[in-house]
PDB file of N, CA and C in Angstrom:
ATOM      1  N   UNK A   1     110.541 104.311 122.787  1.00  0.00           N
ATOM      2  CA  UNK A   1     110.590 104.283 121.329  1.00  0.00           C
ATOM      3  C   UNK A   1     109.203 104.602 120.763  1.00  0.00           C
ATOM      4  N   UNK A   2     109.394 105.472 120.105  1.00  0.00           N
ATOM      5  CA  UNK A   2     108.119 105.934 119.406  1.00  0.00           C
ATOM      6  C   UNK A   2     108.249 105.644 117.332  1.00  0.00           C
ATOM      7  N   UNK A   3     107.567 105.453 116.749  1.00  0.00           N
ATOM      8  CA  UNK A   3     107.180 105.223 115.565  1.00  0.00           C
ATOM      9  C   UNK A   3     105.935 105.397 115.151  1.00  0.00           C
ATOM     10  N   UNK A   4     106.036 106.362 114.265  1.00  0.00           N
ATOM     11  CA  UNK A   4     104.588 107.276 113.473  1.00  0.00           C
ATOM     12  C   UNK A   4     104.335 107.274 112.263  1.00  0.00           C
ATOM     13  N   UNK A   5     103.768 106.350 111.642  1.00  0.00           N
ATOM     14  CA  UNK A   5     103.550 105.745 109.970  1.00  0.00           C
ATOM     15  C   UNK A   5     102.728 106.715 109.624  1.00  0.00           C
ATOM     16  N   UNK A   6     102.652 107.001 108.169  1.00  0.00           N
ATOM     17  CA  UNK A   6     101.408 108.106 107.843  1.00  0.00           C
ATOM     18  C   UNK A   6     101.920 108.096 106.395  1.00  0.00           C
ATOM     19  N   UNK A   7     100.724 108.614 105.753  1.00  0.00           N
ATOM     20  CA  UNK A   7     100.599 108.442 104.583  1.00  0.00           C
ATOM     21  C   UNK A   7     100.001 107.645 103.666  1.00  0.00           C
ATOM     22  N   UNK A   8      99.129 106.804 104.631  1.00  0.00           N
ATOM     23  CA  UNK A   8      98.668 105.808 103.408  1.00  0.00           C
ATOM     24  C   UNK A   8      97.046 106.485 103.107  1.00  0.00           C
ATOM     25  N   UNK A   9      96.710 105.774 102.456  1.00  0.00           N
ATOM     26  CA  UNK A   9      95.650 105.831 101.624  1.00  0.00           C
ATOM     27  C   UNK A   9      94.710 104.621 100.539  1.00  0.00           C
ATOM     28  N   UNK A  10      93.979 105.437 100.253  1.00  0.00           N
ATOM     29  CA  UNK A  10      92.988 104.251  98.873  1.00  0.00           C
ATOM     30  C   UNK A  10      93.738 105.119  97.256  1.00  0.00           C
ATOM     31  N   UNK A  11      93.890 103.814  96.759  1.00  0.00           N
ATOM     32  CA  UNK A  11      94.663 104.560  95.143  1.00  0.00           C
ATOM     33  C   UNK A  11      94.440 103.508  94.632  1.00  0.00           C
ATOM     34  N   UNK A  12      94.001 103.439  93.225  1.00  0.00           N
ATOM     35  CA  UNK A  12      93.892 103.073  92.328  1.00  0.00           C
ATOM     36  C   UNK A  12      95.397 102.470  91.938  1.00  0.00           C
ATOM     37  N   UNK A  13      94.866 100.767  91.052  1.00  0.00           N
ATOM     38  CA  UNK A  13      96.198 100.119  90.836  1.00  0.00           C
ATOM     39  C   UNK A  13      96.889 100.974  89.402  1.00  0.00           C
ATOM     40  N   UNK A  14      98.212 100.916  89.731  1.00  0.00           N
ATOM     41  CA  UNK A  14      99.122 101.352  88.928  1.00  0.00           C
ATOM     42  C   UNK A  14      99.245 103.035  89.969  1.00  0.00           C
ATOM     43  N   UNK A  15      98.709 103.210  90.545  1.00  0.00           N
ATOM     44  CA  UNK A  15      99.456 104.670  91.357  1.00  0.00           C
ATOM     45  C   UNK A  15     100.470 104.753  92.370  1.00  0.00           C
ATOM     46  N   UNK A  16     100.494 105.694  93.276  1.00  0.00           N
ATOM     47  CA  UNK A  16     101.836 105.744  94.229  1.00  0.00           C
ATOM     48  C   UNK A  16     100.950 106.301  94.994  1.00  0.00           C
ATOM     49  N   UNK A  17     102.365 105.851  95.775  1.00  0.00           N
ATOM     50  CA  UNK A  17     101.913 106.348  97.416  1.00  0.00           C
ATOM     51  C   UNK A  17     102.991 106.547  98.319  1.00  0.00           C
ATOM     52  N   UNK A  18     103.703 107.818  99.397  1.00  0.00           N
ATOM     53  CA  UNK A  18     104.511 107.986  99.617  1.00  0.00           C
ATOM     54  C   UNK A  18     104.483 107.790 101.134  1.00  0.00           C
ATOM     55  N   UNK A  19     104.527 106.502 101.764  1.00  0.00           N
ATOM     56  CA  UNK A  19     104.639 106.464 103.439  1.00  0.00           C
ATOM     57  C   UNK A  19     105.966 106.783 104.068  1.00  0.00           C
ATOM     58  N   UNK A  20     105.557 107.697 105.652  1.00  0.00           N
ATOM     59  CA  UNK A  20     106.568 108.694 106.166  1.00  0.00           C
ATOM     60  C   UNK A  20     106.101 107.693 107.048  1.00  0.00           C
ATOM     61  N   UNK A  21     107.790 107.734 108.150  1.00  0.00           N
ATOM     62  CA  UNK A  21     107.843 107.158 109.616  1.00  0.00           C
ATOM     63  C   UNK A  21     108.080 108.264 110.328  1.00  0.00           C
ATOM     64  N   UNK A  22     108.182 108.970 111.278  1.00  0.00           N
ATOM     65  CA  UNK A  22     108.669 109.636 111.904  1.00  0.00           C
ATOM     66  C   UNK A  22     108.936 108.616 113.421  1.00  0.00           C
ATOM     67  N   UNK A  23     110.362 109.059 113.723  1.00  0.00           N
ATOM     68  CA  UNK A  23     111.235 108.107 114.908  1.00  0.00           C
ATOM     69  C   UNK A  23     111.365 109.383 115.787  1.00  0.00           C
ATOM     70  N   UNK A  24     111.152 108.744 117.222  1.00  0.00           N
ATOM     71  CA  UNK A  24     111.678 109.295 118.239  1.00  0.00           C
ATOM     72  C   UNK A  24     112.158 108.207 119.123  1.00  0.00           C
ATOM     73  N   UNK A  25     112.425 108.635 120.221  1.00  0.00           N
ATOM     74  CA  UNK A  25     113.145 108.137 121.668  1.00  0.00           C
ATOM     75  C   UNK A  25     114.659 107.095 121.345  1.00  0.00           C
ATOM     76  N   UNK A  26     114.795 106.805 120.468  1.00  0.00           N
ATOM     77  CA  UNK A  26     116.193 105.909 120.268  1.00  0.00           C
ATOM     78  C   UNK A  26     116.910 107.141 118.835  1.00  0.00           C
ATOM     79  N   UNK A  27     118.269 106.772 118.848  1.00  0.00           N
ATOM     80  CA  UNK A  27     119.459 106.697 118.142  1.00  0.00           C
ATOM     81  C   UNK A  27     118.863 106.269 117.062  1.00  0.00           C
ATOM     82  N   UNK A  28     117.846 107.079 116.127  1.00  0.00           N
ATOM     83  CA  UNK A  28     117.495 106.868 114.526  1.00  0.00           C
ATOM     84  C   UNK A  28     119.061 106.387 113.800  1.00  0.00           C
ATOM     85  N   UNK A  29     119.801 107.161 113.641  1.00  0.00           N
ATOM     86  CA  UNK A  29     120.782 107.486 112.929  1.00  0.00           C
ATOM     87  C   UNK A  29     121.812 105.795 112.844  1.00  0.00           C
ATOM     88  N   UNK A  30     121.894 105.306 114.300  1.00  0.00           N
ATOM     89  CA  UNK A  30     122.189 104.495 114.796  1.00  0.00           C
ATOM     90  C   UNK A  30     121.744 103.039 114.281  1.00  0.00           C
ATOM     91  N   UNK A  31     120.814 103.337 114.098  1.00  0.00           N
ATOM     92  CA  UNK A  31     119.645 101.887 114.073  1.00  0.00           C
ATOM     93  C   UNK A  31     119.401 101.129 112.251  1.00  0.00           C
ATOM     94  N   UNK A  32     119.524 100.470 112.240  1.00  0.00           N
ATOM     95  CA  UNK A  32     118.954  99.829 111.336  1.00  0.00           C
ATOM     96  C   UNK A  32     117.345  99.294 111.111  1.00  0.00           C
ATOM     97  N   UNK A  33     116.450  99.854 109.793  1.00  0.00           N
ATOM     98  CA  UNK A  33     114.925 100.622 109.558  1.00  0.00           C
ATOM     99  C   UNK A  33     114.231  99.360 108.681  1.00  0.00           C
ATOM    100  N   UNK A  34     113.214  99.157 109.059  1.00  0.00           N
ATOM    101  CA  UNK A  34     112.986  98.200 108.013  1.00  0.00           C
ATOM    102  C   UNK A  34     111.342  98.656 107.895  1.00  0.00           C
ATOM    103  N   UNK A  35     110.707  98.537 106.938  1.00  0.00           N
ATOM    104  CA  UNK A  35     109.433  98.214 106.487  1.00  0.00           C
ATOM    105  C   UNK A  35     108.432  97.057 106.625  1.00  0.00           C
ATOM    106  N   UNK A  36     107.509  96.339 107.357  1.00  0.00           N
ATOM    107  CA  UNK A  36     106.717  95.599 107.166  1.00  0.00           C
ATOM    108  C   UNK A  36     105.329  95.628 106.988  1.00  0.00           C
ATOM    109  N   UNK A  37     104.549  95.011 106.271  1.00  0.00           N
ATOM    110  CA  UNK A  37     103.387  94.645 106.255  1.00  0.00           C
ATOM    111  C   UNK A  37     102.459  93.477 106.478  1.00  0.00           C
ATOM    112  N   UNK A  38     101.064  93.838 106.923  1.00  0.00           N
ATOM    113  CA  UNK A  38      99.805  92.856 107.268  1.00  0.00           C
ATOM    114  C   UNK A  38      98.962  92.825 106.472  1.00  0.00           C
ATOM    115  N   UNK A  39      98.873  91.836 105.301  1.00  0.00           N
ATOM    116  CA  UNK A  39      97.944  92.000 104.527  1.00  0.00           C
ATOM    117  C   UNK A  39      96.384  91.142 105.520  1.00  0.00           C
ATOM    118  N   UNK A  40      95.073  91.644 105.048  1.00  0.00           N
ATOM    119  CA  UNK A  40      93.914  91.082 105.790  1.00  0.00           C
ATOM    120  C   UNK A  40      94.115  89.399 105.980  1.00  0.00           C
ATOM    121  N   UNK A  41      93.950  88.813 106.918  1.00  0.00           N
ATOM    122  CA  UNK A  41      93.791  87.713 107.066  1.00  0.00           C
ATOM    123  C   UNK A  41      95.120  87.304 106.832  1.00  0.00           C
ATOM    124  N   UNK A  42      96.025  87.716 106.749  1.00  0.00           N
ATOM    125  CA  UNK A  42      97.990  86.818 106.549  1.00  0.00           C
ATOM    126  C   UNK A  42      99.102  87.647 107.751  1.00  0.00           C
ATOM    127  N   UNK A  43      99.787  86.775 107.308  1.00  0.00           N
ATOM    128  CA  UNK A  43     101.324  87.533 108.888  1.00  0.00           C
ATOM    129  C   UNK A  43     101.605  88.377 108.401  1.00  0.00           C
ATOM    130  N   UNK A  44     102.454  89.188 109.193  1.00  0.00           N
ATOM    131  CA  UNK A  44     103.096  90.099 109.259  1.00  0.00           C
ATOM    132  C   UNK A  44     104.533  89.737 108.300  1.00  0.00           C
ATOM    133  N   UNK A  45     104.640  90.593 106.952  1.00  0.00           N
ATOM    134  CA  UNK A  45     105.705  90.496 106.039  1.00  0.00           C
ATOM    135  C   UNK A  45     106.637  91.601 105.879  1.00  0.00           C
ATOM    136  N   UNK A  46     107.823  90.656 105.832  1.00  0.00           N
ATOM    137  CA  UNK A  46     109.156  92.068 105.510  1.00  0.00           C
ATOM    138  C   UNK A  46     108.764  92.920 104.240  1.00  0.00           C
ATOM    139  N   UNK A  47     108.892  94.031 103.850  1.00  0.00           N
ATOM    140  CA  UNK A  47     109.133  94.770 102.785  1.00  0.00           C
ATOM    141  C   UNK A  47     110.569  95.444 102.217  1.00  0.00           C
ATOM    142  N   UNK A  48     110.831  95.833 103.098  1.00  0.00           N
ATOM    143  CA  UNK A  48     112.248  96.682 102.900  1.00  0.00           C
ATOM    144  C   UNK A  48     113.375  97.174 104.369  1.00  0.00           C
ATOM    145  N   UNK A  49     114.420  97.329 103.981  1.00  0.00           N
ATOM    146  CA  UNK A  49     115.350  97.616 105.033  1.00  0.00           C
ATOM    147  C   UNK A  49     116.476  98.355 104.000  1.00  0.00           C
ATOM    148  N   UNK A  50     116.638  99.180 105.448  1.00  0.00           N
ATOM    149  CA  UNK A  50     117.754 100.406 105.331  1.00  0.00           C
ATOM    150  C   UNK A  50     118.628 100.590 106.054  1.00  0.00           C
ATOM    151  N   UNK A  51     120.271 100.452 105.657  1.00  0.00           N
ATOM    152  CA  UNK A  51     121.177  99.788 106.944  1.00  0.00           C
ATOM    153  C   UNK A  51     121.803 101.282 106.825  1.00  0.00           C
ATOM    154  N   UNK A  52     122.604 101.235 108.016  1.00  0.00           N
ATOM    155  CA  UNK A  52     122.733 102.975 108.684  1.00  0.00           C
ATOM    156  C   UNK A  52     123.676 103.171 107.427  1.00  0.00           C
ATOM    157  N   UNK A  53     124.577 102.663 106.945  1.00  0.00           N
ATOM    158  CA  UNK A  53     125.087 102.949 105.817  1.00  0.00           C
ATOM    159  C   UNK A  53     124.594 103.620 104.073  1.00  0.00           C
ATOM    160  N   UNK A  54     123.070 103.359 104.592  1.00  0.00           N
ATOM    161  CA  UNK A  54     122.340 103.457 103.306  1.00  0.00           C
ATOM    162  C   UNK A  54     122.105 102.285 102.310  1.00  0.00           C
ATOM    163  N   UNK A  55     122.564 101.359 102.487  1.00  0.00           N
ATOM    164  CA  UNK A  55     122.352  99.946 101.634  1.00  0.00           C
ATOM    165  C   UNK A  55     120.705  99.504 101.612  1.00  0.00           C
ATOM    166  N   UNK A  56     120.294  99.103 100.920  1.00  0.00           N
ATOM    167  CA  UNK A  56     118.662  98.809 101.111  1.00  0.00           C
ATOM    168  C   UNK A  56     118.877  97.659 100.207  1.00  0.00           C
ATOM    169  N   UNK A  57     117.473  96.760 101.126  1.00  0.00           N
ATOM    170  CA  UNK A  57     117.125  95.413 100.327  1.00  0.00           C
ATOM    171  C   UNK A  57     115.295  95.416 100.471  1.00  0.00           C
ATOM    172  N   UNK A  58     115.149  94.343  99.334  1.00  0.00           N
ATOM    173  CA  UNK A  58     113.709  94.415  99.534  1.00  0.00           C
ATOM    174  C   UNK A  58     112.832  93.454  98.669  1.00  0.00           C
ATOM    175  N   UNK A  59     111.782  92.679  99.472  1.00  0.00           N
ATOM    176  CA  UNK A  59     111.255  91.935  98.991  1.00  0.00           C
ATOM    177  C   UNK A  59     111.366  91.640  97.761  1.00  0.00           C
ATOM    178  N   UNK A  60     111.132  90.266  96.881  1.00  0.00           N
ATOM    179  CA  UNK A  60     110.645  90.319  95.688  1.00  0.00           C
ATOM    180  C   UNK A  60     109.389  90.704  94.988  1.00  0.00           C
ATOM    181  N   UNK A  61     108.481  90.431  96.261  1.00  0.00           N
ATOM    182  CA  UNK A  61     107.118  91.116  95.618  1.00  0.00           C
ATOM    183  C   UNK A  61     107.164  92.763  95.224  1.00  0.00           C
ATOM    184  N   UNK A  62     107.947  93.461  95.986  1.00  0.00           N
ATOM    185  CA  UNK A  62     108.099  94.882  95.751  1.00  0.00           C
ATOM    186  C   UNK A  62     109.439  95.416  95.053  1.00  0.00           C
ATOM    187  N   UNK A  63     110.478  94.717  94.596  1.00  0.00           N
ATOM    188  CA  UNK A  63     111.461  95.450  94.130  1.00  0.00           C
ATOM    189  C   UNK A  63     111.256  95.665  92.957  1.00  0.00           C
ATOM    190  N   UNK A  64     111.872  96.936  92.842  1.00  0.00           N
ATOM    191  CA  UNK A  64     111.689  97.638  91.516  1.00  0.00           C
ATOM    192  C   UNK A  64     110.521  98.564  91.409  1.00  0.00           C
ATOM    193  N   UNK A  65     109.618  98.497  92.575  1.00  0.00           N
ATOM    194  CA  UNK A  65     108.564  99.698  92.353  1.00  0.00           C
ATOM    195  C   UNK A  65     108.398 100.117  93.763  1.00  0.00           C
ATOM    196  N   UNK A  66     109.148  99.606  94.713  1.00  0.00           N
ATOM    197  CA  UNK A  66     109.302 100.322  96.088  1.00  0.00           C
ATOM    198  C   UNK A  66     110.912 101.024  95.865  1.00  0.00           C
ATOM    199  N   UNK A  67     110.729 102.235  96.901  1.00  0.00           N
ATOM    200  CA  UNK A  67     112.161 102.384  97.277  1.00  0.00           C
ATOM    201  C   UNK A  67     111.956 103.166  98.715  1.00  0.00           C
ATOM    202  N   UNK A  68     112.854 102.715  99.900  1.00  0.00           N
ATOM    203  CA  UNK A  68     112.903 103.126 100.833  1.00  0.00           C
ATOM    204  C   UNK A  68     114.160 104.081 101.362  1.00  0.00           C
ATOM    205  N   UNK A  69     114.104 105.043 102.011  1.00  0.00           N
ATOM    206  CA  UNK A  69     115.059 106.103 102.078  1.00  0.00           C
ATOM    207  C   UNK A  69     114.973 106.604 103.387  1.00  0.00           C
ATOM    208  N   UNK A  70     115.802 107.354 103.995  1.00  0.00           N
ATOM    209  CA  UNK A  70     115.794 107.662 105.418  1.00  0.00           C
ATOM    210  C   UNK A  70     116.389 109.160 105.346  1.00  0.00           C
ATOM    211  N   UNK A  71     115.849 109.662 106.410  1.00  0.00           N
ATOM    212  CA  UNK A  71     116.429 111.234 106.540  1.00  0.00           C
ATOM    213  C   UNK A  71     117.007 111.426 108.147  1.00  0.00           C
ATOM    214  N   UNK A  72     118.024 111.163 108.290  1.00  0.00           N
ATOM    215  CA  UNK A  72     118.795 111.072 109.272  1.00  0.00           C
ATOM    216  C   UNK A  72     118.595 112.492 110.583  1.00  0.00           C
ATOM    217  N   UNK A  73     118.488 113.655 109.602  1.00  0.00           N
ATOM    218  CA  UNK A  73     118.454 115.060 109.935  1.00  0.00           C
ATOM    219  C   UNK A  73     117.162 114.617 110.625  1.00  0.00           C
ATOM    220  N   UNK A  74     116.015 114.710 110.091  1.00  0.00           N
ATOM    221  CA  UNK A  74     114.576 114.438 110.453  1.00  0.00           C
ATOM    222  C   UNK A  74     114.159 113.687 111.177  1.00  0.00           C
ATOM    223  N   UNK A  75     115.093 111.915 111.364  1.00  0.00           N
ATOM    224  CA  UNK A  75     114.571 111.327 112.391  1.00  0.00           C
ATOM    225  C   UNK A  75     113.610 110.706 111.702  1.00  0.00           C
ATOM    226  N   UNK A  76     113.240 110.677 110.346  1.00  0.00           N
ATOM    227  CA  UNK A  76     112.409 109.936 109.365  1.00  0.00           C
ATOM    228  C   UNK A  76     112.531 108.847 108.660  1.00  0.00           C
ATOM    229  N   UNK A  77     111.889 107.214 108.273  1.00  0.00           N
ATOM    230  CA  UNK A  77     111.537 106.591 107.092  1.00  0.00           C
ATOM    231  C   UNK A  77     110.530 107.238 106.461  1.00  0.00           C
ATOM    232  N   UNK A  78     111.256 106.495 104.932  1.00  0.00           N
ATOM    233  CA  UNK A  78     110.057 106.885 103.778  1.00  0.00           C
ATOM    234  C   UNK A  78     110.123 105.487 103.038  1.00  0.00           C
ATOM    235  N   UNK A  79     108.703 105.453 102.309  1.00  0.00           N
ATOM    236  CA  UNK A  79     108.569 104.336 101.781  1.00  0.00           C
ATOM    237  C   UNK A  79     107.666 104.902 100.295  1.00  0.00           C
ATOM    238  N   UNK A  80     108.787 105.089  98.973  1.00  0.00           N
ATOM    239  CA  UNK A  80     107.750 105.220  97.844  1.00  0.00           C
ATOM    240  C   UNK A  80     107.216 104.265  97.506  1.00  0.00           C
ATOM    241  N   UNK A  81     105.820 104.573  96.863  1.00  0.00           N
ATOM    242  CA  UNK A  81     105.741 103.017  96.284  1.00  0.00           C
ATOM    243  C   UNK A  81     104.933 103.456  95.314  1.00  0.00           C
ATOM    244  N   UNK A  82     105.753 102.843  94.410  1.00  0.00           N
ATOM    245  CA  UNK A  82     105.034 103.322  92.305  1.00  0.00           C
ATOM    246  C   UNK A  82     104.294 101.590  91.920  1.00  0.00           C
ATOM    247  N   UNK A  83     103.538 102.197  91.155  1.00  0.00           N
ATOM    248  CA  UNK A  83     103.097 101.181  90.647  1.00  0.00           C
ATOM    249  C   UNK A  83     102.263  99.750  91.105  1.00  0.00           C
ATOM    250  N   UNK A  84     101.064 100.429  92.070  1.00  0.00           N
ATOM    251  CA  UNK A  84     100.951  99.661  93.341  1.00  0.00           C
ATOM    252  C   UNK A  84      99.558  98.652  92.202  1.00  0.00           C
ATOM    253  N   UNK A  85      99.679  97.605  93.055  1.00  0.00           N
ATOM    254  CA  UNK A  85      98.956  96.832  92.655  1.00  0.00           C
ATOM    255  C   UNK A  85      97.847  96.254  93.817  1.00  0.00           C
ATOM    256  N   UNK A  86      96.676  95.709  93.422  1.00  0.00           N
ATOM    257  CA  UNK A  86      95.946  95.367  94.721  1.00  0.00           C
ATOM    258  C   UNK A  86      96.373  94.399  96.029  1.00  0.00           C
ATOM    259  N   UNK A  87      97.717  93.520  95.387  1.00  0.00           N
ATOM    260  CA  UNK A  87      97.886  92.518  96.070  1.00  0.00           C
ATOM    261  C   UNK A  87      99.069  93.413  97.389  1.00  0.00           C
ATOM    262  N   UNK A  88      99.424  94.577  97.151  1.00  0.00           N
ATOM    263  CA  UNK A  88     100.010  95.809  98.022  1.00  0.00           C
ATOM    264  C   UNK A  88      99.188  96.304  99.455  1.00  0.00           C
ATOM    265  N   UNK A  89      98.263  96.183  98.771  1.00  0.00           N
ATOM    266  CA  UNK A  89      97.125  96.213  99.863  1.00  0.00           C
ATOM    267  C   UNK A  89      96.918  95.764 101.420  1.00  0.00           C
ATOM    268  N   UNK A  90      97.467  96.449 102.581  1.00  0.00           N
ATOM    269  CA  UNK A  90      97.970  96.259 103.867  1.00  0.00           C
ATOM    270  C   UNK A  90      97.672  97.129 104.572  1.00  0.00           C
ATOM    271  N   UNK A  91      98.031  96.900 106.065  1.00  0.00           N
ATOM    272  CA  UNK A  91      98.630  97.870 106.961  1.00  0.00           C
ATOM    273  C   UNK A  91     100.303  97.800 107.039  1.00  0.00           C
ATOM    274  N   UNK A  92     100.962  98.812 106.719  1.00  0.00           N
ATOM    275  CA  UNK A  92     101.899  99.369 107.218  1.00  0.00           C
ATOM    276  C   UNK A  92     102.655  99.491 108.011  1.00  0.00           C
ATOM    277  N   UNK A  93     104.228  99.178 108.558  1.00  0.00           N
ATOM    278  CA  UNK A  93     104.272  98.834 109.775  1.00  0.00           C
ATOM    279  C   UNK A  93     105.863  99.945 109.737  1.00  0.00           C
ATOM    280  N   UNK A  94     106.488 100.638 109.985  1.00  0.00           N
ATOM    281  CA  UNK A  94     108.157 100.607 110.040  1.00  0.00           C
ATOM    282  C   UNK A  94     108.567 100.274 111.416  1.00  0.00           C
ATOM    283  N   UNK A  95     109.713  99.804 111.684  1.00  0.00           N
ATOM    284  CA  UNK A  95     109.904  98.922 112.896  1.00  0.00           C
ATOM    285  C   UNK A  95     111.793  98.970 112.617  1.00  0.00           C
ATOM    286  N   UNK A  96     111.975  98.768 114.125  1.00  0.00           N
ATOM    287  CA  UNK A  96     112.986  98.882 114.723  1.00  0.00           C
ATOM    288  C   UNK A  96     113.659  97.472 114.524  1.00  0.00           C
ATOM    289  N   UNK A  97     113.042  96.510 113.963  1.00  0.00           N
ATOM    290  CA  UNK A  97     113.540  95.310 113.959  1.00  0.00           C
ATOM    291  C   UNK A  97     112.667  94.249 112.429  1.00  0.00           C
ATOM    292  N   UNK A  98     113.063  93.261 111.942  1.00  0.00           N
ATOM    293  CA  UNK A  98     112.446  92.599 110.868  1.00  0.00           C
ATOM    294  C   UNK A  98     111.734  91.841 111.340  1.00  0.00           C
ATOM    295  N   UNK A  99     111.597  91.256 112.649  1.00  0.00           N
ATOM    296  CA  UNK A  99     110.403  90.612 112.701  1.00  0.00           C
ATOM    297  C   UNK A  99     109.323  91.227 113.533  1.00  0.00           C
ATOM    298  N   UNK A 100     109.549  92.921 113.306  1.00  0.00           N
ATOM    299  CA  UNK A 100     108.237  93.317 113.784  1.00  0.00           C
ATOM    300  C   UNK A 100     108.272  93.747 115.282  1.00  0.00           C
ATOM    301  N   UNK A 101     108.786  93.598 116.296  1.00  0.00           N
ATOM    302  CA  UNK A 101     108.914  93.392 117.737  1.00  0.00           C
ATOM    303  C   UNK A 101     108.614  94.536 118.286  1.00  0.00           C
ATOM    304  N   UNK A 102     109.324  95.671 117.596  1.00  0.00           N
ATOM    305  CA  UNK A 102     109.333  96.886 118.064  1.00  0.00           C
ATOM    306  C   UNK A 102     109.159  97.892 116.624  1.00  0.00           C
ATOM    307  N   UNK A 103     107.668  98.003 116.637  1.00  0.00           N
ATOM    308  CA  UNK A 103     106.781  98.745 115.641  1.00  0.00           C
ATOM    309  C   UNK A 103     105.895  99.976 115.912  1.00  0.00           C
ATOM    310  N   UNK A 104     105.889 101.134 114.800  1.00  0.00           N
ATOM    311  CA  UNK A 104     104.475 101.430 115.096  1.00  0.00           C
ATOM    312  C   UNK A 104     103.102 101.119 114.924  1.00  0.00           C
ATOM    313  N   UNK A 105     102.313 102.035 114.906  1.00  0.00           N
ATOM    314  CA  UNK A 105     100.785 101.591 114.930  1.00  0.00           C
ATOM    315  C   UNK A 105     100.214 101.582 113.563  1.00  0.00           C
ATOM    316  N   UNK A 106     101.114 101.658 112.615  1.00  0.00           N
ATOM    317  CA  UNK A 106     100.470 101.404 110.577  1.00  0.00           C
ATOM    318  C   UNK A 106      99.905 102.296 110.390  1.00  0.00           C
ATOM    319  N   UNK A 107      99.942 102.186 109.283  1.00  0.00           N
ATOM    320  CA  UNK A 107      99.127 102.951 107.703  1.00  0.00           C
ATOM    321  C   UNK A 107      98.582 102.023 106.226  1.00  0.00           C
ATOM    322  N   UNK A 108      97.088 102.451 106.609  1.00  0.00           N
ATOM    323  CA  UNK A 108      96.507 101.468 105.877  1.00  0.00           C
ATOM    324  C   UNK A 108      96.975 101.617 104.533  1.00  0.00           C
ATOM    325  N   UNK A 109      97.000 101.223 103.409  1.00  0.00           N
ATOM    326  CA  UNK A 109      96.799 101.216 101.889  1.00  0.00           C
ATOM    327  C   UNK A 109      95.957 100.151 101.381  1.00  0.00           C
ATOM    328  N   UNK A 110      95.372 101.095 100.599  1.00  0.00           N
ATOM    329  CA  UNK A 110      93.871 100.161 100.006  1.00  0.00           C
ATOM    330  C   UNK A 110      94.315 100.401  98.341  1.00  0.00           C
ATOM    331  N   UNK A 111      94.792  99.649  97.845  1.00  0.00           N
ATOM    332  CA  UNK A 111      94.988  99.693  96.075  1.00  0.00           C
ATOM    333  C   UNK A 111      93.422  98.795  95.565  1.00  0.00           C
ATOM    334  N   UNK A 112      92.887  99.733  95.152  1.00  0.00           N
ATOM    335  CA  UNK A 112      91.353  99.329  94.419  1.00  0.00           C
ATOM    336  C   UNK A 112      90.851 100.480  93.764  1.00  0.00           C
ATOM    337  N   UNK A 113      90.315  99.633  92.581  1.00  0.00           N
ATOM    338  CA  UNK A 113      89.794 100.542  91.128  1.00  0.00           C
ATOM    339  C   UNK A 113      88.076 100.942  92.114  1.00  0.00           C
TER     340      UNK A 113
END
C-alpha cells in the first residue's frame, strides 16, 4: 500500500488549499478514504471520510469549509480546504483507515499571516 499526500503549503488565513492523495497497491475503488491530521505538539485527528458510495462526513472543526472527493479513475483523494484558519495548521495524513494505521507520509500546511 502506497499513499502520496501533496499539496500543502504556507497560506495566509482565510485562503485555500487543495491536498491530492494519490493510492496505489490496494483496491482504491474498494476501500473506504479518510483524512487525518497532526497538529504540532497534539494526536493524530480525524478530518474527513469518503465511503465507496460517495457519502462523506467530517469533523466539526472543518465542516463547511472542507470538502473531500475521490477520483476513482485516478486512484486519487482530494481534500479542498476554503477558508483556512491558523488553528488548520498540520501535517496531513490520508489513510486507509480512521485511526491512522495505514497512512502516508503528509503534507504540511502552515496557515499564517
Amino acid at each position: 500500500v502506497q499513499l502520496q499526500a501533496s499539496g500543502g503549503g504556507l497560506v495566509q488565513p482565510g485562503g485555500f488549499l487543495r491536498l491530492s492523495c494519490a493510492a496505489s497497491g490496494f483496491r482504491f475503488s474498494a476501500n473506504w478514504m479518510y483524512w487525518l491530521r497532526q497538529a504540532p505538539g497534539k494526536d493524530l485527528e480525524w478530518v474527513s471520510s469518503i465511503y465507496t458510495g460517495g457519502d462523506t462526513a467530517y469533523a466539526d472543526s472543518v465542516k463547511g469549509r472542507f470538502t473531500i472527493s475521490r477520483s476513482n479513475a485516478k486512484n486519487t483523494l482530494y481534500l479542498q480546504m476554503n477558508s483556512l484558519k491558523p488553528e488548520d495548521t498540520a501535517l496531513y495524513y490520508c489513510a486507509q483507515d480512521k485511526g491512522g494505521t495505514i497512512r502516508g507520509q503528509g503534507t504540511l500546511v502552515t496557515v499564517s499571516s
